[in-house]
PDB file of N, CA and C in Angstrom:
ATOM      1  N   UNK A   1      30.933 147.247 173.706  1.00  0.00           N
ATOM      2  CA  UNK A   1      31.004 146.485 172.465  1.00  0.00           C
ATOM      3  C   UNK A   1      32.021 145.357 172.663  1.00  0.00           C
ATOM      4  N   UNK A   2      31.672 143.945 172.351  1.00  0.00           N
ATOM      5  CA  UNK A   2      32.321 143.359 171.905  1.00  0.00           C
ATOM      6  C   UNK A   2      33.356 142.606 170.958  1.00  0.00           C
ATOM      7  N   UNK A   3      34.107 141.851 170.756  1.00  0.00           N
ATOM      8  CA  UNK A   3      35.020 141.748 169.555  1.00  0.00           C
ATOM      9  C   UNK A   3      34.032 140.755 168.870  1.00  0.00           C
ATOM     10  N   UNK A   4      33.870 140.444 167.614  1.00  0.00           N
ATOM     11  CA  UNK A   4      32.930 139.771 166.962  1.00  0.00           C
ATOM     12  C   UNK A   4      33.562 138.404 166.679  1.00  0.00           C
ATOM     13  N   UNK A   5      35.102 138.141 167.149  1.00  0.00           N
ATOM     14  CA  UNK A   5      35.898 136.742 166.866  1.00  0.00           C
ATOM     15  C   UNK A   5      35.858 136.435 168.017  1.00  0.00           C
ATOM     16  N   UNK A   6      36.172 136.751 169.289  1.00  0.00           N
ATOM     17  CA  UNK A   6      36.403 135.920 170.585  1.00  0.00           C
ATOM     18  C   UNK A   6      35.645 136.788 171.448  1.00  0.00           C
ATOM     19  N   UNK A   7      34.685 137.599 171.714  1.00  0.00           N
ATOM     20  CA  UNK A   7      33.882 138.098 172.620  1.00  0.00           C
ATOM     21  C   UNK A   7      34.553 138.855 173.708  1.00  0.00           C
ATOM     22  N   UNK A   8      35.515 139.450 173.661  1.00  0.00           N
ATOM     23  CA  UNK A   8      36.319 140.312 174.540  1.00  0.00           C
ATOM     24  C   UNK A   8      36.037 141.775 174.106  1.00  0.00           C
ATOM     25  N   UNK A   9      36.143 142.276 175.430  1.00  0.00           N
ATOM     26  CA  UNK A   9      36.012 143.472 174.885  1.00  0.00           C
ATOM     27  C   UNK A   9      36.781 144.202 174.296  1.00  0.00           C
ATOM     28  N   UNK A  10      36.185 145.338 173.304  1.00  0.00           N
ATOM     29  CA  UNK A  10      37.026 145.838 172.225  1.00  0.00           C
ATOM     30  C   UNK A  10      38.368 146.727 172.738  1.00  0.00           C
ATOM     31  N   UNK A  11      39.011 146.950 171.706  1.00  0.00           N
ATOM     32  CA  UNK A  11      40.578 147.866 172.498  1.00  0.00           C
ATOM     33  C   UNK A  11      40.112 149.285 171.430  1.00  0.00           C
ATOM     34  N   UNK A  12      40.570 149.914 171.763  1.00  0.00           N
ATOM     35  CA  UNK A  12      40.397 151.354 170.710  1.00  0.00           C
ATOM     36  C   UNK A  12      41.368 151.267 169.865  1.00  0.00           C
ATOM     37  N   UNK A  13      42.137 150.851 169.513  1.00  0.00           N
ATOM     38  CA  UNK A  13      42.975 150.846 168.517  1.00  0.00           C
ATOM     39  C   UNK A  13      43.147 149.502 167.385  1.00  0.00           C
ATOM     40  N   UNK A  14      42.263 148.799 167.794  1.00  0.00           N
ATOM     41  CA  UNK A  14      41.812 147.916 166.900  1.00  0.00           C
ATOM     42  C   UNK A  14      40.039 147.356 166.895  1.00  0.00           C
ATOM     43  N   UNK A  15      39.597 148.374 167.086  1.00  0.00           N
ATOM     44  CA  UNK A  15      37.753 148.245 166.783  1.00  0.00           C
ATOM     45  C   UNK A  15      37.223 148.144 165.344  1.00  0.00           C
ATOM     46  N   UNK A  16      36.171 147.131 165.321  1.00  0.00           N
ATOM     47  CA  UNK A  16      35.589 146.481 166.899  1.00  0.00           C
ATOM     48  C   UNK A  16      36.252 145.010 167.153  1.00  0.00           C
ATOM     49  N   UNK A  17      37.586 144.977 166.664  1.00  0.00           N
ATOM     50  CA  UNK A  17      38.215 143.989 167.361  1.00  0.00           C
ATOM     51  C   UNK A  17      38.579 144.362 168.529  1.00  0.00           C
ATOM     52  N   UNK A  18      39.297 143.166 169.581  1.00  0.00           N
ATOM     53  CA  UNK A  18      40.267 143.101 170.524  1.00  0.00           C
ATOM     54  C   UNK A  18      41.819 143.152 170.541  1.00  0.00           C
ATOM     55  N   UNK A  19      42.069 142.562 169.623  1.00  0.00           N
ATOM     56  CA  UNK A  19      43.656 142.720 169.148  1.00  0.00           C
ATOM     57  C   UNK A  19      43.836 142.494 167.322  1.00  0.00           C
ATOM     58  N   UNK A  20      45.166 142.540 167.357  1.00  0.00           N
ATOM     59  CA  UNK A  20      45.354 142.464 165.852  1.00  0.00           C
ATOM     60  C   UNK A  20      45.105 140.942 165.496  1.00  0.00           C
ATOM     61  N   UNK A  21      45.288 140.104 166.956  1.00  0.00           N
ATOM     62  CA  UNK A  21      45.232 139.047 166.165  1.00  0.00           C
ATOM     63  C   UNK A  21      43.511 139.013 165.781  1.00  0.00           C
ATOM     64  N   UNK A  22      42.821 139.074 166.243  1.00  0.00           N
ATOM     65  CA  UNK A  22      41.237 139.038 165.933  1.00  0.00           C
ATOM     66  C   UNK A  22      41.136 139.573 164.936  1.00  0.00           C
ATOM     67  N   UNK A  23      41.819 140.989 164.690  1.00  0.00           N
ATOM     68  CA  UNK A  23      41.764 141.338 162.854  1.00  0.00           C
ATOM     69  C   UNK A  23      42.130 140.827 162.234  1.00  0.00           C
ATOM     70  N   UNK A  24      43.230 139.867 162.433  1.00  0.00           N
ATOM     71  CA  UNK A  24      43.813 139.408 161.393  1.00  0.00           C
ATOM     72  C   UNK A  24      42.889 137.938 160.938  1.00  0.00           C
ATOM     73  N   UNK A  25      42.679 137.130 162.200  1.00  0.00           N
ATOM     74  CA  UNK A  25      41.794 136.408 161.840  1.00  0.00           C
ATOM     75  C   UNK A  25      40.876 136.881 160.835  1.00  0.00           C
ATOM     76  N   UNK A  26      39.634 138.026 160.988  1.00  0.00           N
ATOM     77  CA  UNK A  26      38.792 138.599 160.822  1.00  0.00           C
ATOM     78  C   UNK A  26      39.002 138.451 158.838  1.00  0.00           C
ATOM     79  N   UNK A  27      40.072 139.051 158.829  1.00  0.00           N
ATOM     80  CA  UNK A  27      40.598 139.263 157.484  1.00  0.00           C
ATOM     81  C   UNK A  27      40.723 138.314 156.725  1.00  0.00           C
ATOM     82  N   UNK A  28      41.887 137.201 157.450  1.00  0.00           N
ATOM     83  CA  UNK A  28      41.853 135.790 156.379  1.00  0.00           C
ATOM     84  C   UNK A  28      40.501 135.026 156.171  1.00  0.00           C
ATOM     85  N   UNK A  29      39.425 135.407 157.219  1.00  0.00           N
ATOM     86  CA  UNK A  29      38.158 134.466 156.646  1.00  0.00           C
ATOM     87  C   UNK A  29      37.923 135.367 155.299  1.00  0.00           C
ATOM     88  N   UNK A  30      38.002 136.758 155.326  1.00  0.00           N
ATOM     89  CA  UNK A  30      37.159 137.402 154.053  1.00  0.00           C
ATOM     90  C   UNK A  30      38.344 137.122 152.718  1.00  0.00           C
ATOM     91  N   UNK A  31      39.730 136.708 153.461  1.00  0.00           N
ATOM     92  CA  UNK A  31      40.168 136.186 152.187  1.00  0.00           C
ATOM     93  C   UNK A  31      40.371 134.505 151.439  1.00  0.00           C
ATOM     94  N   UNK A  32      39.956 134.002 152.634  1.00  0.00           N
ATOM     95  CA  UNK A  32      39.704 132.838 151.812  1.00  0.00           C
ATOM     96  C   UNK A  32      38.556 132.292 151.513  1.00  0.00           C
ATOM     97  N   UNK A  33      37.385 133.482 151.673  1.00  0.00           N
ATOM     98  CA  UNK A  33      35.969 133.115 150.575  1.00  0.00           C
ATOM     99  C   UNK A  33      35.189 132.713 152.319  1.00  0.00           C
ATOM    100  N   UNK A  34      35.356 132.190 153.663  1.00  0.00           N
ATOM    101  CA  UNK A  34      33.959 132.162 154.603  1.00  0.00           C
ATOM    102  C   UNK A  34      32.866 132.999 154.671  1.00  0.00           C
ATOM    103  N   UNK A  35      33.730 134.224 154.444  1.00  0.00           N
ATOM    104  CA  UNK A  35      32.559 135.299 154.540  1.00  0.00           C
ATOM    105  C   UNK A  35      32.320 135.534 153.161  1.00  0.00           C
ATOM    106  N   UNK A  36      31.088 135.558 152.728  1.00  0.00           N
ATOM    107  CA  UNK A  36      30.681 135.871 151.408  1.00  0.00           C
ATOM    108  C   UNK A  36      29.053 136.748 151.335  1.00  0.00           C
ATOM    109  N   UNK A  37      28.951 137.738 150.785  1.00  0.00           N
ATOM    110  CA  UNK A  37      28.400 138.591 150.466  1.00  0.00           C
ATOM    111  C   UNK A  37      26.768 137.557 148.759  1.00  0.00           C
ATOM    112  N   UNK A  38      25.672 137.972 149.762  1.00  0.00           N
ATOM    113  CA  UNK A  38      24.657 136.959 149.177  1.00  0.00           C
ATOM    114  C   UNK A  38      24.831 137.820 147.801  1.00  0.00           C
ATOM    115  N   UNK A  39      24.386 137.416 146.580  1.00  0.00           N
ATOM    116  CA  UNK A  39      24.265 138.371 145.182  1.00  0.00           C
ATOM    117  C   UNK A  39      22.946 137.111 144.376  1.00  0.00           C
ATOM    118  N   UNK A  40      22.243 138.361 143.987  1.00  0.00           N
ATOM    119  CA  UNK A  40      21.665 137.377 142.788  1.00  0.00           C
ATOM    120  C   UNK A  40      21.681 137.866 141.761  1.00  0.00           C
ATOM    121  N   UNK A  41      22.335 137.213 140.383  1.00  0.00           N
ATOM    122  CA  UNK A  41      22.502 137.633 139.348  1.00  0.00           C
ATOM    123  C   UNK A  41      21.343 137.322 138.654  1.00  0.00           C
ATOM    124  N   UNK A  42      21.114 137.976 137.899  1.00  0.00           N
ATOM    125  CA  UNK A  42      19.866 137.870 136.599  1.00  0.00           C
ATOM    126  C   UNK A  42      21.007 138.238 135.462  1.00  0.00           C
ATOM    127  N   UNK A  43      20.122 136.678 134.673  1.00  0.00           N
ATOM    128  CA  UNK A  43      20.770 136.523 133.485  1.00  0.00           C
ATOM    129  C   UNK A  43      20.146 137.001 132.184  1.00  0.00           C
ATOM    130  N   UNK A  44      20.523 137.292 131.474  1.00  0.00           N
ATOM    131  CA  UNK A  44      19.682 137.715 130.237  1.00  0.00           C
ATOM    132  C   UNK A  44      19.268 136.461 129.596  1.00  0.00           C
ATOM    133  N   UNK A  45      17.947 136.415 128.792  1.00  0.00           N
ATOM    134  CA  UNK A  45      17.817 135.568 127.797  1.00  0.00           C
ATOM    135  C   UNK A  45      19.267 135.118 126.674  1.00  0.00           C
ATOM    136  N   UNK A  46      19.288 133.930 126.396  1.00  0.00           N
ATOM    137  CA  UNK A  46      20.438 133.617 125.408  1.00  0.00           C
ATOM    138  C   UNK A  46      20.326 134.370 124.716  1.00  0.00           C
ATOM    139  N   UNK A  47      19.509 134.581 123.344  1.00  0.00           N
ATOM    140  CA  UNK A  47      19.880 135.187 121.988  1.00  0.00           C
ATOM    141  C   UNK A  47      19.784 136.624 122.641  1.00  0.00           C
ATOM    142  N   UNK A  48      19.177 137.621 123.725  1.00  0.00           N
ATOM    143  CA  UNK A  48      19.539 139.141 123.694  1.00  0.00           C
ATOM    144  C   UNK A  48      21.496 139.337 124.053  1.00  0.00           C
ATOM    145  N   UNK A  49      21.506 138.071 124.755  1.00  0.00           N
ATOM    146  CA  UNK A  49      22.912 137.871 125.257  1.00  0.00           C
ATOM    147  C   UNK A  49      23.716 138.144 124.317  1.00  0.00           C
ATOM    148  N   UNK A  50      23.646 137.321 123.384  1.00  0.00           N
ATOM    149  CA  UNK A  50      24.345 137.332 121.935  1.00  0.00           C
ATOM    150  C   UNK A  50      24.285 138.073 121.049  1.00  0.00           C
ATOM    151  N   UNK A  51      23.320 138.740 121.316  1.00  0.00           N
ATOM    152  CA  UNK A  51      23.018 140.236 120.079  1.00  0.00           C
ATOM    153  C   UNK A  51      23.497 141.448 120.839  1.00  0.00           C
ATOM    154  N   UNK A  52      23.933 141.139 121.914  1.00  0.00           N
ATOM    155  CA  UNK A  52      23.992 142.916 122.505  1.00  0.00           C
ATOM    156  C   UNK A  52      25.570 143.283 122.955  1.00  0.00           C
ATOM    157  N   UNK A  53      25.866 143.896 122.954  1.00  0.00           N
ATOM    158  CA  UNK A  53      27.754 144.051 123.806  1.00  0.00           C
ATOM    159  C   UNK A  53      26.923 144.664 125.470  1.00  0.00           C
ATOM    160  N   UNK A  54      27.331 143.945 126.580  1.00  0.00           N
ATOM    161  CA  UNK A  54      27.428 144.181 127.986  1.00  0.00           C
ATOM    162  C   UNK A  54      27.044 145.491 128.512  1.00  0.00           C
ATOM    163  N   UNK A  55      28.058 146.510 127.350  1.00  0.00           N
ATOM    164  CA  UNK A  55      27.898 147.868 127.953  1.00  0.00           C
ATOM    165  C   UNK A  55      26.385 148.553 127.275  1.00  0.00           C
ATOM    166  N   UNK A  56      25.619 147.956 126.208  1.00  0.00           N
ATOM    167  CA  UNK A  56      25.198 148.988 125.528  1.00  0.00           C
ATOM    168  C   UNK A  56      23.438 148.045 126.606  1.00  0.00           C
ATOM    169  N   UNK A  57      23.637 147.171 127.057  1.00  0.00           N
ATOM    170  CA  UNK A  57      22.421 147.005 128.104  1.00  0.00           C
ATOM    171  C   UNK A  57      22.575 147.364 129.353  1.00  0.00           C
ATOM    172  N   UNK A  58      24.272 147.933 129.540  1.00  0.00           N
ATOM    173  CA  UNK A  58      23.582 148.736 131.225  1.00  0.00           C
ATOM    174  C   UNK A  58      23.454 150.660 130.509  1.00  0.00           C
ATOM    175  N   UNK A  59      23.563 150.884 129.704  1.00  0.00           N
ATOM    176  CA  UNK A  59      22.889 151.988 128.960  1.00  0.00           C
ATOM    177  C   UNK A  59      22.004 152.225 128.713  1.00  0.00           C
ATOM    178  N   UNK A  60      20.723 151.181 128.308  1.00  0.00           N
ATOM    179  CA  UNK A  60      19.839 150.892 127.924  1.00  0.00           C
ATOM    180  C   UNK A  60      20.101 151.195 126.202  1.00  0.00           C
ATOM    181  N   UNK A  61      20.791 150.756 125.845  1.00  0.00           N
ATOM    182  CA  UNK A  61      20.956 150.991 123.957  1.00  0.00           C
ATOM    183  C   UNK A  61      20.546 149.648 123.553  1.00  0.00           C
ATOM    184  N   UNK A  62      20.551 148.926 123.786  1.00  0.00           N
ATOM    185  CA  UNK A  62      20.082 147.518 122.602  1.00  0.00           C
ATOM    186  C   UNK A  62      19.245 146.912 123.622  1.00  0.00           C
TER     187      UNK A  62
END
């Protein structure tokens, strides 16, 4: 296995990185938003939006 930041091979104590620095890299991309996770939201129609409270449509109540 390789490290997925610089292509070295992995160390056992920081897999499947190579060193900490590759984790650490690894880390600041997922904290400053590069890596992002796809989502698709579905929106409700306006007026059910407005007639219902959030919780009582993942309940199925309104």
């Amino acid at each position: 296995m390789t490290c997925p930041i610089c292509g070295k091979p992995t160390a056992p104590g920081f897999r499947p990185f190579c060193s900490r620095r590759c984790a650490d890299i690894d880390l600041g991309r997922w904290l400053t938003g590069q890596y992002r996770i796809p989502v698709s939201e579905q929106t409700p129609p306006e007026d059910e939006a407005e007639n219902s409270h959030p919780l009582d449509r993942s309940q199925g109540i309104g």
